[in-house]
Protein backbone atom coordinates (compact mmCIF):
# COMPACT_ATOMS: atom_id res chain seq x y z
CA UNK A 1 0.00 0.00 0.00
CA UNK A 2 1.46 3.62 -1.42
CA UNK A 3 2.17 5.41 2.28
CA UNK A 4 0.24 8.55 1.59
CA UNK A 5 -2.96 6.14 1.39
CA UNK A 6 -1.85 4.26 4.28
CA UNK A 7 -1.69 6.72 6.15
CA UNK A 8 -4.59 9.00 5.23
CA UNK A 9 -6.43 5.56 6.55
CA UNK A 10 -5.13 5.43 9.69
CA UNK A 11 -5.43 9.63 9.84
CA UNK A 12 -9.31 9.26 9.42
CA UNK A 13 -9.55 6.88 12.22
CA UNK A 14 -7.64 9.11 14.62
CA UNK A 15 -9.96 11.92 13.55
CA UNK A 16 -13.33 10.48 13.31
CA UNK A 17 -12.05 8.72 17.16
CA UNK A 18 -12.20 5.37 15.48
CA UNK A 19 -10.04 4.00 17.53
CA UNK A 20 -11.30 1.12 19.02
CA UNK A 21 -8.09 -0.74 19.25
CA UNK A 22 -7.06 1.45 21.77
CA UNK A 23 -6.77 -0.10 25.44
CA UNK A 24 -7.71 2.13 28.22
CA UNK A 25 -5.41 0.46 30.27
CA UNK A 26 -1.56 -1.67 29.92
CA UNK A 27 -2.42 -4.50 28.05
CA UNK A 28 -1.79 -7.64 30.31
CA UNK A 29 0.08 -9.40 28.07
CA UNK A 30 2.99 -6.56 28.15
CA UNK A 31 2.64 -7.46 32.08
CA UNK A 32 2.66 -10.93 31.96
CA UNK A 33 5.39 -11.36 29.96
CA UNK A 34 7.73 -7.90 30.02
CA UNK A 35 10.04 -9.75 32.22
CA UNK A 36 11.47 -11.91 29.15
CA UNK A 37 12.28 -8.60 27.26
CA UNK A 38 13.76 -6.41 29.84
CA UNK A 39 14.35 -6.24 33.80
CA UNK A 40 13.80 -2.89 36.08
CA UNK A 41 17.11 -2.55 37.18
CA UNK A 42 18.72 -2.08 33.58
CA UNK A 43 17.04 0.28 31.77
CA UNK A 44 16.83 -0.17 27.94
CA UNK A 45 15.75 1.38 24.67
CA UNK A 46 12.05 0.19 24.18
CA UNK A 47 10.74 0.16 20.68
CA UNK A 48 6.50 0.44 20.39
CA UNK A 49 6.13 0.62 17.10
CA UNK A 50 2.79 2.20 15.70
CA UNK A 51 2.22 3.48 19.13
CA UNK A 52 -0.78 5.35 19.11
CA UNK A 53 -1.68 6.76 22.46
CA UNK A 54 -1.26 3.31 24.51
CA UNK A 55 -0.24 3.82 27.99
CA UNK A 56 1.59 0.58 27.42
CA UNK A 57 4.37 3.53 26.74
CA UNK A 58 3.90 5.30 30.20
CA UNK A 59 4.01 2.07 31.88
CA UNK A 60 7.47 0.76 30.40
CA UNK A 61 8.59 4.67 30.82
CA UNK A 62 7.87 4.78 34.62
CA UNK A 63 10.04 1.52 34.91
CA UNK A 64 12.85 3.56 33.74
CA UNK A 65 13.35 2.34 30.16
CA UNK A 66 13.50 5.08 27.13
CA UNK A 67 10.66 4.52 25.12
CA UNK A 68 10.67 5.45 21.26
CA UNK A 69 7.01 4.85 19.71
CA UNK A 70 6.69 5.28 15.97
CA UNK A 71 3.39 6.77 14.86
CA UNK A 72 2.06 8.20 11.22
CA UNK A 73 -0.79 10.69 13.25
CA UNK A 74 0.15 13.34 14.73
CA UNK A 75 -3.55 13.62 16.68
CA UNK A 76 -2.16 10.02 18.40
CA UNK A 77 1.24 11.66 19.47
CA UNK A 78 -0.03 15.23 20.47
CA UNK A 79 -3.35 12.94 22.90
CA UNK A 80 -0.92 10.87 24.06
CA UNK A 81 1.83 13.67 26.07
CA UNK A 82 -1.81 15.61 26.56
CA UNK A 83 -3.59 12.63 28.12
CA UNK A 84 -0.22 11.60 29.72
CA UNK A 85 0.22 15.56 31.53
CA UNK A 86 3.92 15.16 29.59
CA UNK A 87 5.34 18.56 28.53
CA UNK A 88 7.39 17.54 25.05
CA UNK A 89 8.70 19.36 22.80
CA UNK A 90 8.21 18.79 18.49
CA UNK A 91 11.33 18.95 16.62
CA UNK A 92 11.91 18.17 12.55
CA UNK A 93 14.61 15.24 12.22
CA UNK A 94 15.31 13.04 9.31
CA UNK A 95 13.48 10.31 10.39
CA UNK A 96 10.38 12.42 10.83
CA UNK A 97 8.96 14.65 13.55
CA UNK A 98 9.90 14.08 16.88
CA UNK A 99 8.36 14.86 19.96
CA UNK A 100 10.16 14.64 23.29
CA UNK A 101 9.98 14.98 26.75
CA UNK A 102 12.72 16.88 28.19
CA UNK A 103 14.81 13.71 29.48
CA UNK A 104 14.72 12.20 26.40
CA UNK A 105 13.40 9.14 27.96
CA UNK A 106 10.11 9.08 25.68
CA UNK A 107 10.67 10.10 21.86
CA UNK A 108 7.95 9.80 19.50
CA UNK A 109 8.43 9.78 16.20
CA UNK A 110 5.74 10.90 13.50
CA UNK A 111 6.65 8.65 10.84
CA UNK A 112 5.54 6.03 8.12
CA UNK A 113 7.78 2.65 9.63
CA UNK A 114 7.24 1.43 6.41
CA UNK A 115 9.16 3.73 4.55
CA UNK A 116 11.40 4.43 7.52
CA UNK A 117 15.62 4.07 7.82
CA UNK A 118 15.89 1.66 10.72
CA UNK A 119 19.23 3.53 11.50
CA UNK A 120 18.04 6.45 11.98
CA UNK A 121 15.70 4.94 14.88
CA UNK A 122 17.86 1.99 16.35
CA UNK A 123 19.64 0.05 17.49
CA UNK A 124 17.13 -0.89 20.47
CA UNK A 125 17.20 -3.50 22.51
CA UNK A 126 13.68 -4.60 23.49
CA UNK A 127 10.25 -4.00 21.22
CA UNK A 128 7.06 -4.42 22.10
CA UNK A 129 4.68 -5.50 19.46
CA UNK A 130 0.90 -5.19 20.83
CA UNK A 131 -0.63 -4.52 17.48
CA UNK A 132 1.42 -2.87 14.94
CA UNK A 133 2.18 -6.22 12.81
CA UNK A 134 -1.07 -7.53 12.86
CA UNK A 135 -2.43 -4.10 11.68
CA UNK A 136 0.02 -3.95 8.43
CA UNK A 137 -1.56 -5.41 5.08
CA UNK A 138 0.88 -8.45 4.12
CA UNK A 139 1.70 -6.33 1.54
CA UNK A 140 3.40 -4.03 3.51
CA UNK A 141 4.75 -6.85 6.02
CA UNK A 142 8.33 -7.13 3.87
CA UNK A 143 9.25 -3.44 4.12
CA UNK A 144 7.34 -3.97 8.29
CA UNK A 145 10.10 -6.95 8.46
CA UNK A 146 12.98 -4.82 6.87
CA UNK A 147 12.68 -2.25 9.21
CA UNK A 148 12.02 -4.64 12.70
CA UNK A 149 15.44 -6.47 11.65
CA UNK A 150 17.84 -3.41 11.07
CA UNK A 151 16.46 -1.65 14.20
CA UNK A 152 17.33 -4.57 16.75
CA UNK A 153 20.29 -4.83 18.43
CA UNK A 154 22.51 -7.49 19.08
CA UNK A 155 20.49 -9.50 21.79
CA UNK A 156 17.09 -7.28 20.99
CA UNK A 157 14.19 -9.22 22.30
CA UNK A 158 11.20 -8.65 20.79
CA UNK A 159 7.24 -9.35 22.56
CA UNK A 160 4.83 -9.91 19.57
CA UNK A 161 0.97 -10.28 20.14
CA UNK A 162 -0.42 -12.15 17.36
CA UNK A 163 -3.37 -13.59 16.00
CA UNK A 164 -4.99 -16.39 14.26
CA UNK A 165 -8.29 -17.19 13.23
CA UNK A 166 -10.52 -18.29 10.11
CA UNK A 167 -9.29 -15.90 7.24
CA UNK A 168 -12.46 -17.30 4.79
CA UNK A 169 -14.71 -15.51 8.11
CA UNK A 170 -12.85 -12.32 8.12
CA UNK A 171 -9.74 -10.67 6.94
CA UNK A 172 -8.93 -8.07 9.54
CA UNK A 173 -7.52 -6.21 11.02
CA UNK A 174 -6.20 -7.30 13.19
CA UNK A 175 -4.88 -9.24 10.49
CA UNK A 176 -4.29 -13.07 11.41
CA UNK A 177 -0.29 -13.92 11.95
CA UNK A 178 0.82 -17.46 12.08
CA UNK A 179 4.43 -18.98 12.78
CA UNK A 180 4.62 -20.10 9.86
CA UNK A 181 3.99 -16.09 8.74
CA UNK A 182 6.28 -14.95 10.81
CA UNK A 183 9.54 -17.28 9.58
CA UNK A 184 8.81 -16.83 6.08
CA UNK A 185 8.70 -12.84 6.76
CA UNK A 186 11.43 -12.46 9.00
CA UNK A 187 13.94 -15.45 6.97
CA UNK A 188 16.45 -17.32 8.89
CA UNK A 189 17.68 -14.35 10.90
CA UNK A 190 15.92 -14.26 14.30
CA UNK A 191 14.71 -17.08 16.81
CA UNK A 192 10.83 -17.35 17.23
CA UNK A 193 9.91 -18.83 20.40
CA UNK A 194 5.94 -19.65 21.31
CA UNK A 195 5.29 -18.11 24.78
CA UNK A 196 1.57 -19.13 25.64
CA UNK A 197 -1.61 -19.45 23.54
CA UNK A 198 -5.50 -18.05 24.54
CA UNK A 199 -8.61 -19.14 22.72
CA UNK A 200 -10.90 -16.62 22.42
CA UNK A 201 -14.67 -16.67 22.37
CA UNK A 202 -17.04 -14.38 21.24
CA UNK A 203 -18.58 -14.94 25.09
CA UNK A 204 -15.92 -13.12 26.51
CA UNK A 205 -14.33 -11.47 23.97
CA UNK A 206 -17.63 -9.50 22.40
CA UNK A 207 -15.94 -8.16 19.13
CA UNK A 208 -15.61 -11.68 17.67
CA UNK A 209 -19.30 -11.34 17.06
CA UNK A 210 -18.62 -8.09 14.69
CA UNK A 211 -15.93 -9.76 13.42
CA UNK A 212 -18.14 -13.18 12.25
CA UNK A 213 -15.63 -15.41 14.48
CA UNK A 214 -17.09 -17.72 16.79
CA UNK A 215 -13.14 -18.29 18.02
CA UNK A 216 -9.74 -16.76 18.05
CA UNK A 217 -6.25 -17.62 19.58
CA UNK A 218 -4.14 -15.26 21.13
CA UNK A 219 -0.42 -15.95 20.92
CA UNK A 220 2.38 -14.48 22.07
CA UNK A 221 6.29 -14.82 20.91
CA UNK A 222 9.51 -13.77 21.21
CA UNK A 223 11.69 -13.21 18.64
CA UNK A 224 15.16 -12.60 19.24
CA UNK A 225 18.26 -12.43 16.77
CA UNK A 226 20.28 -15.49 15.40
């Protein structure tokens, strides 16, 4: 998908508050399993990529970690440091605009990752993965890939929420992710390990039913470099 219309999609959302994906509160999965990408007591660079507003960011800034989210609205960015009572400032770099807190500690970047120089981002050491690469179309998933592997760091550990589901009963997003997905998009270059799996049903989980699935599984991975 051409990035202007990519993100003009995403811009609408933002403005018509469309934005239903959006947790009011730190996703429990970032909870549950932050402790296999990072520890409190060393502080790390903390990728979020297609950040929106989540307070996932707040939550991994007030452990001490630096937190650079990449987002294509600025109406996500500017709610987010409003909603968040963070002062920031907006500055023009080559990798976008960037909008900062004074410490430095959370930089957001207003940028299309697709079209994106990982260098001018990374390295980082830890990402966090909620629902940026289930939101891409698969055909924007090689240039999502590119970018993921030149950002990480040696020893980067990445936390990846994904999806799967019956793609003949709906098509997303989010956009179902399998394993077998994920290795053919990244190659032979990282390690993909299967941390737990959740059915879904559209008794508890009520947006199944607007979604025509009856189930869904949750899974979550980490990925780290070969």
């Amino acid at each position: 998908m051409a990035g202007a219309h990519r993100m003009d999609t995403w811009r609408e959302k933002w403005q018509a508050d469309n934005i239903r994906f959006h947790m009011p509160v730190v996703n429990p999965n970032l909870e549950q399993w932050y402790h296999r990408a990072a520890s409190d007591d060393k502080p790390v660079a903390f990728l979020v990529p297609l950040c929106g507003k989540t307070l996932d960011m707040m939550w991994l800034y007030n452990k001490g970690h630096t937190v650079i989210g990449i987002e294509g609205v600025e109406k996500a960015i500017t709610d987010f440091f409003t909603e968040n009572n963070l002062e920031f400032t907006k500055t023009t770099t080559e990798a976008g605009n960037l909008f900062q807190t004074a410490d430095g500690r959370m930089r957001l970047y207003q940028a299309d990752l697709c079209e994106l120089n990982p260098q001018l981002i990374g390295p980082v050491q830890a990402i966090w993965d909620r629902g940026s690469y289930v939101a891409i179309t698969r055909d924007d998933r090689p240039a999502y890939c590119r970018f993921m592997r030149g950002v990480m760091a040696p020893g980067c550990r990445w936390l990846l929420w994904a999806v799967e589901y019956d793609t003949s009963r709906y098509s997303g997003p989010p956009r179902a992710l399998t394993e077998t997905d994920i290795k053919q998009d990244l190659d032979e270059c990282v390690k993909l390990e299967c941390l737990g799996r959740r059915q879904r049903t559209a008794e508890d989980w009520e947006r199944l039913k607007a979604w025509n699935l009856e189930v869904l599984d949750e899974v979550m991975y980490l990925i780290t470099p070969n």
